[in-house]
PDB file of N, CA and C in Angstrom:
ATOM      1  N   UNK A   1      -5.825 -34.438  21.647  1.00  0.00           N
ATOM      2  CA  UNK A   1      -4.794 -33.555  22.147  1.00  0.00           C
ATOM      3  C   UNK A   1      -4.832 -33.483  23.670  1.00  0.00           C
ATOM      4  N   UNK A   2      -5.963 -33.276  24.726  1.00  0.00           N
ATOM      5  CA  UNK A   2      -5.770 -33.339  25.394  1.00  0.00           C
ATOM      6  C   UNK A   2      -5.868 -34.796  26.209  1.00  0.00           C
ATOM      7  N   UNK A   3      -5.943 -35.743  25.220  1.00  0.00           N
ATOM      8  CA  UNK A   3      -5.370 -37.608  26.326  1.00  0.00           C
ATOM      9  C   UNK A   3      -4.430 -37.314  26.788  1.00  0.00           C
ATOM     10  N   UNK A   4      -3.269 -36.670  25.082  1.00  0.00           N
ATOM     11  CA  UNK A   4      -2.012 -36.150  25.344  1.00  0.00           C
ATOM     12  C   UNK A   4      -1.299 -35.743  26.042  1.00  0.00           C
ATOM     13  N   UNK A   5      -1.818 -33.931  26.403  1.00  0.00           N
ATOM     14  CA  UNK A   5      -0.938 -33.725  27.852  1.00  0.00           C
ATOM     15  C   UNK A   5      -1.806 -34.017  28.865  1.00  0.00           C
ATOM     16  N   UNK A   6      -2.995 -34.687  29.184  1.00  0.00           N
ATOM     17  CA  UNK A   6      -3.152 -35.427  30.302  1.00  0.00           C
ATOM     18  C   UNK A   6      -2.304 -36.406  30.612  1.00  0.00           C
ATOM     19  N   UNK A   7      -1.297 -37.462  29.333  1.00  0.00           N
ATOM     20  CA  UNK A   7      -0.797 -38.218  29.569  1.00  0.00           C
ATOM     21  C   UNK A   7       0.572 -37.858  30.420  1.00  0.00           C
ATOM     22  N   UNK A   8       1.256 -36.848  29.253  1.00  0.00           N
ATOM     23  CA  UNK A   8       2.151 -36.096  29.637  1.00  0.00           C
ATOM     24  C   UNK A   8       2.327 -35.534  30.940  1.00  0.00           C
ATOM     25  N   UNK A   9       1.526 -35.318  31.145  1.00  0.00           N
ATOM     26  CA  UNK A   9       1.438 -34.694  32.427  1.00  0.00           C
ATOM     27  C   UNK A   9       1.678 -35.521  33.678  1.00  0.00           C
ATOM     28  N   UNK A  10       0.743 -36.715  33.608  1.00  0.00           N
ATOM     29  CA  UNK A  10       0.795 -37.678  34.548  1.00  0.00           C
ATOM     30  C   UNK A  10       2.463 -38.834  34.416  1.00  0.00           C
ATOM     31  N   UNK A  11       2.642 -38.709  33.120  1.00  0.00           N
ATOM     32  CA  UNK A  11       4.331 -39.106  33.262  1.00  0.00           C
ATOM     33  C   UNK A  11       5.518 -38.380  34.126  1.00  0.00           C
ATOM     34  N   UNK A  12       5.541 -36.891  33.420  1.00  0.00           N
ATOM     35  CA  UNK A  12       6.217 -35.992  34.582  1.00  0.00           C
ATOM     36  C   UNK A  12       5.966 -35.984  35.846  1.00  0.00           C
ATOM     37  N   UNK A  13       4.899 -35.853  36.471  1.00  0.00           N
ATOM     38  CA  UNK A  13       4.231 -36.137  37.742  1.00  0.00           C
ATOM     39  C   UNK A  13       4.909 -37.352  38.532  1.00  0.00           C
ATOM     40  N   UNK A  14       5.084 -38.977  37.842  1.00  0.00           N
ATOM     41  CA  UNK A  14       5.323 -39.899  38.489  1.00  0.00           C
ATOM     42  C   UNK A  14       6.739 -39.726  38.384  1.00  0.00           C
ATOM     43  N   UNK A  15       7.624 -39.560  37.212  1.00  0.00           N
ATOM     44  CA  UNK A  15       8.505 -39.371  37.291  1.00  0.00           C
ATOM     45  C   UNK A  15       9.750 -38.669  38.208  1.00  0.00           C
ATOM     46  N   UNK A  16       8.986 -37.496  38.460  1.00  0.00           N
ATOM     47  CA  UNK A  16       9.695 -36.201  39.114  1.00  0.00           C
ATOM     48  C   UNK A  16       9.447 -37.236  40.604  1.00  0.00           C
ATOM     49  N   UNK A  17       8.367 -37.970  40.946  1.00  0.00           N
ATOM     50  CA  UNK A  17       8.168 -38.315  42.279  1.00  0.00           C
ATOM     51  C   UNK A  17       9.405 -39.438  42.488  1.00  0.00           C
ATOM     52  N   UNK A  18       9.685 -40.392  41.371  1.00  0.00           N
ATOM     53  CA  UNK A  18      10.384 -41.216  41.868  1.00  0.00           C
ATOM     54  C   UNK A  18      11.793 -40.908  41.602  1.00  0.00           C
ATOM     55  N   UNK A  19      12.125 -39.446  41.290  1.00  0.00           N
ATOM     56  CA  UNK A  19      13.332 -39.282  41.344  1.00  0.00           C
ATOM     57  C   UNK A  19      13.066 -38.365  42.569  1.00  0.00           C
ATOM     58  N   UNK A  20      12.258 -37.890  43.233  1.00  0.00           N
ATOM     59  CA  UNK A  20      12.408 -37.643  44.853  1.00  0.00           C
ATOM     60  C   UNK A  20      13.058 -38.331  45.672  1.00  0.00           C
ATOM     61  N   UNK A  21      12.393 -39.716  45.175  1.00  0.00           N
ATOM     62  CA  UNK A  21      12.798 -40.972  46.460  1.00  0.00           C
ATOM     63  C   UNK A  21      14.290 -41.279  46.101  1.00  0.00           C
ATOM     64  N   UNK A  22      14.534 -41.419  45.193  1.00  0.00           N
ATOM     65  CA  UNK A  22      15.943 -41.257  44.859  1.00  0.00           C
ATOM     66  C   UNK A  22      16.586 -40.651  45.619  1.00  0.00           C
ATOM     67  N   UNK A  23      16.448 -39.192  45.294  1.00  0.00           N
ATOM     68  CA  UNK A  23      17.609 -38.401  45.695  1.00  0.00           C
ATOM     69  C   UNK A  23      16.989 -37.104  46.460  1.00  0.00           C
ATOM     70  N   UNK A  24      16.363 -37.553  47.820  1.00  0.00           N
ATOM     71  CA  UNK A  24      16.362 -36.910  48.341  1.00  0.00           C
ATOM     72  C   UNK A  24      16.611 -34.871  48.415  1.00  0.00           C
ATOM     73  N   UNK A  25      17.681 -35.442  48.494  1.00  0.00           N
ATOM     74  CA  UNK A  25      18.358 -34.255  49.367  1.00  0.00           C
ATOM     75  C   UNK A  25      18.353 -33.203  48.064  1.00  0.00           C
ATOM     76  N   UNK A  26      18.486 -33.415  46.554  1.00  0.00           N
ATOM     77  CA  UNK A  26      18.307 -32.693  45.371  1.00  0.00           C
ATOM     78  C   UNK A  26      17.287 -31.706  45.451  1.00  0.00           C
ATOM     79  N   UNK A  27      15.752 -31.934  46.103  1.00  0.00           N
ATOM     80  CA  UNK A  27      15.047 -31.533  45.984  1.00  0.00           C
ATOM     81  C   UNK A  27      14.661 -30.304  46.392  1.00  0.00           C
ATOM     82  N   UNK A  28      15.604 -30.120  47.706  1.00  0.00           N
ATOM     83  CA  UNK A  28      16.070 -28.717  48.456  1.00  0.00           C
ATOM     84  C   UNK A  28      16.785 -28.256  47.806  1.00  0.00           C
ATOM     85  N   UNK A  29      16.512 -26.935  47.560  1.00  0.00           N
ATOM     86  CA  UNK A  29      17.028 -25.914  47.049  1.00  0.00           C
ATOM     87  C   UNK A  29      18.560 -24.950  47.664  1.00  0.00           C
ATOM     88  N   UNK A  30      19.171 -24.874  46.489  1.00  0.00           N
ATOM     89  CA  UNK A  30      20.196 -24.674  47.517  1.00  0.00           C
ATOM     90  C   UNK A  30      20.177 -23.391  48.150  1.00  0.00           C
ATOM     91  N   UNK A  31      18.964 -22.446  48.232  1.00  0.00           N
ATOM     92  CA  UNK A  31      18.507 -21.052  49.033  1.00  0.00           C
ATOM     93  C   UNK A  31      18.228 -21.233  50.132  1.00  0.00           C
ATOM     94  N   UNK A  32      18.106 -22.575  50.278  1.00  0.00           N
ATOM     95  CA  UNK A  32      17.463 -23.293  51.874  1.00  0.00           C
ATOM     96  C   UNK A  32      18.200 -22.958  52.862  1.00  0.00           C
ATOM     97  N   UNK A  33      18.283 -22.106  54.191  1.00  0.00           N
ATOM     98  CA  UNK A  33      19.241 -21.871  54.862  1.00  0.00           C
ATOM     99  C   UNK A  33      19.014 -22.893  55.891  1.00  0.00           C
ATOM    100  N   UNK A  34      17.560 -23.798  56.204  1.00  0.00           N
ATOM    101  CA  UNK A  34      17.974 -24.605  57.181  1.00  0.00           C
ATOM    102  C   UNK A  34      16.571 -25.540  56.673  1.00  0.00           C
ATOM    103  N   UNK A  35      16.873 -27.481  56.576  1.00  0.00           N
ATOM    104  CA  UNK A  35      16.142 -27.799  56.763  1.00  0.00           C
ATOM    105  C   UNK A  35      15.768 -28.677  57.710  1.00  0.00           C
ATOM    106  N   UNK A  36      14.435 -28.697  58.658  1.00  0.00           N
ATOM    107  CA  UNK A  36      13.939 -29.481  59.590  1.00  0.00           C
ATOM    108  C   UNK A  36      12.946 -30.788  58.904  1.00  0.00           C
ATOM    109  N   UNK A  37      13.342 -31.855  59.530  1.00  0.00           N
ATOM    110  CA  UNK A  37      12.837 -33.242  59.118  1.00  0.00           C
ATOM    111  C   UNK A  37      11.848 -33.340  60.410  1.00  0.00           C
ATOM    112  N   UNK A  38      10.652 -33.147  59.832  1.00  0.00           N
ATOM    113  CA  UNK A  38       9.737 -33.676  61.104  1.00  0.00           C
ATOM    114  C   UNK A  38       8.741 -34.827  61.073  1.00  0.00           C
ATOM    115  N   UNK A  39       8.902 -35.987  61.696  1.00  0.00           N
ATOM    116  CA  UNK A  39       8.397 -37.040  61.537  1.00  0.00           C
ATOM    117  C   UNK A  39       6.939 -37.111  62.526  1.00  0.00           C
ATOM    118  N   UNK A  40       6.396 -37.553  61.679  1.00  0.00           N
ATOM    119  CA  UNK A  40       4.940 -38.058  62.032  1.00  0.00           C
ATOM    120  C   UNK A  40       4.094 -36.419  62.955  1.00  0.00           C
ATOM    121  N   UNK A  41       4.274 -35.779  62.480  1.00  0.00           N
ATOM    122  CA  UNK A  41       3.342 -34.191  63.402  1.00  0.00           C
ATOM    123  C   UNK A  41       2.424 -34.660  64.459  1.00  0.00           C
ATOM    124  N   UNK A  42       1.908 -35.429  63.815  1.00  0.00           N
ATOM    125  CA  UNK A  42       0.234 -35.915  65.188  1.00  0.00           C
ATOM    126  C   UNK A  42       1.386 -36.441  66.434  1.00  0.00           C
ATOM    127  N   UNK A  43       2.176 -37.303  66.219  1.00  0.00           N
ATOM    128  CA  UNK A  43       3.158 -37.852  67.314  1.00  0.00           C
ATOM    129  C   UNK A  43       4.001 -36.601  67.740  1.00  0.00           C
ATOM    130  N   UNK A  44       4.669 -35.956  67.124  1.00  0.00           N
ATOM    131  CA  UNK A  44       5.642 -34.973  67.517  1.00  0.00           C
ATOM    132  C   UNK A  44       4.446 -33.532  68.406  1.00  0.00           C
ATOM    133  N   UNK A  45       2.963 -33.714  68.097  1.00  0.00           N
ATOM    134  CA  UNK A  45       2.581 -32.232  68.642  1.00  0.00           C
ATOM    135  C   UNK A  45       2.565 -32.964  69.767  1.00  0.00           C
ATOM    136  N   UNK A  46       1.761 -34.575  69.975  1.00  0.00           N
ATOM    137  CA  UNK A  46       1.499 -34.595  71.108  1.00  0.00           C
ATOM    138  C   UNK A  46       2.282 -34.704  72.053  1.00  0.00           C
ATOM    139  N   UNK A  47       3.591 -35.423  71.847  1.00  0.00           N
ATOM    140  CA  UNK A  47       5.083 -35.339  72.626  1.00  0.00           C
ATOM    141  C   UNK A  47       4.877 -33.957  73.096  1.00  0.00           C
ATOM    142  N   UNK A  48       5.434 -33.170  72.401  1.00  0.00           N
ATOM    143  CA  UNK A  48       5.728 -32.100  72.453  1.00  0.00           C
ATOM    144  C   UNK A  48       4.845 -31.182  74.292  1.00  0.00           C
ATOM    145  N   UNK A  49       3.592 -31.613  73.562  1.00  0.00           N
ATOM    146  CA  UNK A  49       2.026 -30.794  74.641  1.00  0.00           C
ATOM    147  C   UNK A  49       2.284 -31.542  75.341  1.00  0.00           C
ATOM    148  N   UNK A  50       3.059 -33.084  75.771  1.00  0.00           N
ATOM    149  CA  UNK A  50       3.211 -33.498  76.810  1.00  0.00           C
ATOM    150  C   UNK A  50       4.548 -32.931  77.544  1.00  0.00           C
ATOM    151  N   UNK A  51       5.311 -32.615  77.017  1.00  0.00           N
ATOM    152  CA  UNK A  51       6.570 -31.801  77.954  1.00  0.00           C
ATOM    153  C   UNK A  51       6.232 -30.709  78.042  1.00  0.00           C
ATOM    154  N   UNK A  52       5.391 -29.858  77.507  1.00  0.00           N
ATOM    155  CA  UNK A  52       5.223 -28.519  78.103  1.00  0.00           C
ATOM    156  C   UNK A  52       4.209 -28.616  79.097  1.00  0.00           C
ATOM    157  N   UNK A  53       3.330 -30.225  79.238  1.00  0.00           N
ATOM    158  CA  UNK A  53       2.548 -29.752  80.683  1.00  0.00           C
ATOM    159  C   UNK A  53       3.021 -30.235  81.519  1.00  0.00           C
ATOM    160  N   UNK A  54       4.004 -30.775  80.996  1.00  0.00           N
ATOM    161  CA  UNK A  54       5.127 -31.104  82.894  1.00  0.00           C
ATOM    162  C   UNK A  54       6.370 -30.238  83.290  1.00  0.00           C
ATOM    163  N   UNK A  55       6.646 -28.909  82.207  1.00  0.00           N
ATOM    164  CA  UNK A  55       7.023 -27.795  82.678  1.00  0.00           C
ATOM    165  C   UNK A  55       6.144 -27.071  83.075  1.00  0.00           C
ATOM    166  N   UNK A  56       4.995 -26.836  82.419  1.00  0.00           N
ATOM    167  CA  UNK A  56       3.953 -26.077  83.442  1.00  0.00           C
ATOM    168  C   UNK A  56       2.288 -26.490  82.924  1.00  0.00           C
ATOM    169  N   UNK A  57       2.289 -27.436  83.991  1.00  0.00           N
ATOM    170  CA  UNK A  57       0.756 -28.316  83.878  1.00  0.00           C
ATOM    171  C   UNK A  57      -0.135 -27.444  83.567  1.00  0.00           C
ATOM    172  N   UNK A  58      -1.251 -27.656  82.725  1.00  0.00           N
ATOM    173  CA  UNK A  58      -2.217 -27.177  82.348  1.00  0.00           C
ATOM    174  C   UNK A  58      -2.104 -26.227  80.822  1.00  0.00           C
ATOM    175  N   UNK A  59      -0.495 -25.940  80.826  1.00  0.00           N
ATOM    176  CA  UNK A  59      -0.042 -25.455  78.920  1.00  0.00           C
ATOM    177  C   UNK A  59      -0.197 -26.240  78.052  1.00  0.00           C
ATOM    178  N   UNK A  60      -0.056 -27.675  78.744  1.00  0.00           N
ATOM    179  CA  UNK A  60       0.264 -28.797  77.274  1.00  0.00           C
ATOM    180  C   UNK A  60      -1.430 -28.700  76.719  1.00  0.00           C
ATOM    181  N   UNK A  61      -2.219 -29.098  76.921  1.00  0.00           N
ATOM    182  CA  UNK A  61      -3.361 -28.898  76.052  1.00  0.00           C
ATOM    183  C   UNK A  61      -3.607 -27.434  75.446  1.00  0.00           C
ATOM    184  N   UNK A  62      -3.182 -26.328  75.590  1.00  0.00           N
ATOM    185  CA  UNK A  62      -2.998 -25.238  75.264  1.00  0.00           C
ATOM    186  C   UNK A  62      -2.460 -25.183  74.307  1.00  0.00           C
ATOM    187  N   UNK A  63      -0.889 -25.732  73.833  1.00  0.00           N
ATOM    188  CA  UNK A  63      -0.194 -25.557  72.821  1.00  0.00           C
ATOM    189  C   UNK A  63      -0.435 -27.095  72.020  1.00  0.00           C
ATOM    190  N   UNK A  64      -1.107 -27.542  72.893  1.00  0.00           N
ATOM    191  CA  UNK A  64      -1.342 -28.723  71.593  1.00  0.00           C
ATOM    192  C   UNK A  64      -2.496 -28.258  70.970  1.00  0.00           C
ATOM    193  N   UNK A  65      -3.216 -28.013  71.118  1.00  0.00           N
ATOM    194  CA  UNK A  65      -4.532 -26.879  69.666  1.00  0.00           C
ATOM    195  C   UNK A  65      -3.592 -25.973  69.163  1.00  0.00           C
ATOM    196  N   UNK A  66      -2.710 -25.299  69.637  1.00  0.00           N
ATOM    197  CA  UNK A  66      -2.348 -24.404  68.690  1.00  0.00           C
ATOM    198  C   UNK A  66      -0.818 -24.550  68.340  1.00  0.00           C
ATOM    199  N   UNK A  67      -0.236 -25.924  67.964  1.00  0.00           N
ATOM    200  CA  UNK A  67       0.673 -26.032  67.574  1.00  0.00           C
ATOM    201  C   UNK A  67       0.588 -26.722  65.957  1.00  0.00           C
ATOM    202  N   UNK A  68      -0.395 -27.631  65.698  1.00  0.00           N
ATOM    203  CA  UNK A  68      -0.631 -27.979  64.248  1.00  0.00           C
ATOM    204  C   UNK A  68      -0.460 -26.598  63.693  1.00  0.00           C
ATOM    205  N   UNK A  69      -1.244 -25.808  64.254  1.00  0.00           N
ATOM    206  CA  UNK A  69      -1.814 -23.742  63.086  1.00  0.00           C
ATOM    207  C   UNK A  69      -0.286 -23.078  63.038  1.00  0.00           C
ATOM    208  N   UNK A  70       0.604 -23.395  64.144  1.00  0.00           N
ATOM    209  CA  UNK A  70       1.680 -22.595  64.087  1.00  0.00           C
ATOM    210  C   UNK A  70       2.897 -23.455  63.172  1.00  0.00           C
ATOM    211  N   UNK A  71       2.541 -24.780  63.264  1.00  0.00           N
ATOM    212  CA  UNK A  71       3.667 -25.302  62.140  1.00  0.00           C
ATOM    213  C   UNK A  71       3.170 -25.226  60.828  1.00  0.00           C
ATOM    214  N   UNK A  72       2.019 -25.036  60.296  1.00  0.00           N
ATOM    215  CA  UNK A  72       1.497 -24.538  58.881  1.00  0.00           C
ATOM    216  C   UNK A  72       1.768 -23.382  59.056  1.00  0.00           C
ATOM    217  N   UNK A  73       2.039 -22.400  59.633  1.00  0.00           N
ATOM    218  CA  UNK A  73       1.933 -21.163  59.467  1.00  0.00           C
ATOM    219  C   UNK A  73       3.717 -21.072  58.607  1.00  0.00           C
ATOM    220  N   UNK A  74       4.592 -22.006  59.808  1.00  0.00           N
ATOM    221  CA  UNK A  74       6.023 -22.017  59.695  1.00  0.00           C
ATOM    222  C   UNK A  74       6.208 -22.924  58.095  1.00  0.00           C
ATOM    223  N   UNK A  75       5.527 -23.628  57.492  1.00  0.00           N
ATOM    224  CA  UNK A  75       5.103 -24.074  56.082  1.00  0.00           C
ATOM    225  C   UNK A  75       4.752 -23.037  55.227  1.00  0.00           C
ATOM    226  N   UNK A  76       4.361 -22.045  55.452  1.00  0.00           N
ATOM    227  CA  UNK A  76       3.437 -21.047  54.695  1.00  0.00           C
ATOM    228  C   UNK A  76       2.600 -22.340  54.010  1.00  0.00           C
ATOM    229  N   UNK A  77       1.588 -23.142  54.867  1.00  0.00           N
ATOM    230  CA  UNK A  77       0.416 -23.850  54.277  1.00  0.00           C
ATOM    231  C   UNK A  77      -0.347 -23.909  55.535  1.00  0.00           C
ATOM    232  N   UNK A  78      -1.049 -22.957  56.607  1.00  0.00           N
ATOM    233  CA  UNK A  78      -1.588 -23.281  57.709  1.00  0.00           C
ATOM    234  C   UNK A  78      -2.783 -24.189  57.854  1.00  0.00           C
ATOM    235  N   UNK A  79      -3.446 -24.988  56.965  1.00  0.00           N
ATOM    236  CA  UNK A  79      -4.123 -25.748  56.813  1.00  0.00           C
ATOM    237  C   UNK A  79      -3.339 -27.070  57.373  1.00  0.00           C
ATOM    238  N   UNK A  80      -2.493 -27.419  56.653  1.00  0.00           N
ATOM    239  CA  UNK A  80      -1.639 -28.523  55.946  1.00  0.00           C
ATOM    240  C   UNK A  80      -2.150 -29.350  55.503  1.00  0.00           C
ATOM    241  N   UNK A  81      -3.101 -28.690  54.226  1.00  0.00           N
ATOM    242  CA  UNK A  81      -3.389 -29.396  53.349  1.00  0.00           C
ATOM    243  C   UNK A  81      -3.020 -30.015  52.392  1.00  0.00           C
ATOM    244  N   UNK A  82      -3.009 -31.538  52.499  1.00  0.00           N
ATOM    245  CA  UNK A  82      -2.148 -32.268  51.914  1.00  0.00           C
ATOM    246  C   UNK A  82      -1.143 -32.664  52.618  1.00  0.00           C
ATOM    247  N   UNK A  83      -0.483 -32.662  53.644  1.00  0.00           N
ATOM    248  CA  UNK A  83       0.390 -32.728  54.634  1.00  0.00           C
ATOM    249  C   UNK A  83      -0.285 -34.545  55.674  1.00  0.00           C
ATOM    250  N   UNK A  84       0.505 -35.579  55.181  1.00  0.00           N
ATOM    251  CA  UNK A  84      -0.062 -36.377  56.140  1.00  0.00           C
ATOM    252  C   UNK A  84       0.822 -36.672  57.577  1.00  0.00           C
ATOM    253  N   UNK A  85      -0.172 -36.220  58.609  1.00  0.00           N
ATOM    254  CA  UNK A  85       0.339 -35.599  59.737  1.00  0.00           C
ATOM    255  C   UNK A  85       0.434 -37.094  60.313  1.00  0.00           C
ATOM    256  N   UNK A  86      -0.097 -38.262  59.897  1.00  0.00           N
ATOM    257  CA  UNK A  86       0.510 -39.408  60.708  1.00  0.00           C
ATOM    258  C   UNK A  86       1.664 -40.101  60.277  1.00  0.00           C
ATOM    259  N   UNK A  87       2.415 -39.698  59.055  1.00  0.00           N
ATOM    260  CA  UNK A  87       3.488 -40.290  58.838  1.00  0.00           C
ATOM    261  C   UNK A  87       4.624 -39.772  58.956  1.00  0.00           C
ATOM    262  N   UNK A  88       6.085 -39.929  58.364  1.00  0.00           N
ATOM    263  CA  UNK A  88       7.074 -39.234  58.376  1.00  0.00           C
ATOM    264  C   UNK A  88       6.889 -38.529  56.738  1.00  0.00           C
TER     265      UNK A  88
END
């Protein structure tokens, strides 16, 4: 019984994933009032800590430590565990 819904389980699992890749955009809910696509995080914090230290030198390493904690926070997952921060 339980090969069973181990099996089961791992069917739904792959399944539900490759109808992600499918269809995208299904997967958002339509309560969503806004969604942001953010590609690759490790690239986007460090961009990012680099324009804020050439608006004011010496912030960008500042908000680059504390910009990974504040976009998990904006996830409600502040870890981002499970989150692979080098891809899209």
């Amino acid at each position: 019984m339980r090969i069973l819904s181990l099996a089961t389980l791992l069917f739904v699992l792959i399944t539900h994933s490759i109808s992600a890749q499918d269809a995208p955009l299904e997967m958002i809910p339509g309560s969503a009032s806004l969604v942001i696509r953010l590609q690759a995080p490790e690239t986007t914090v460090a961009e990012l800590a680099a324009f804020i230290n050439k608006v004011q030198p010496g912030l960008g390493d500042l908000a680059k430590g504390q910009l990974p904690a504040a976009l998990g926070l904006g996830l409600s997952n502040p870890t981002l565990a499970g989150v692979d921060q080098t891809q899209d």
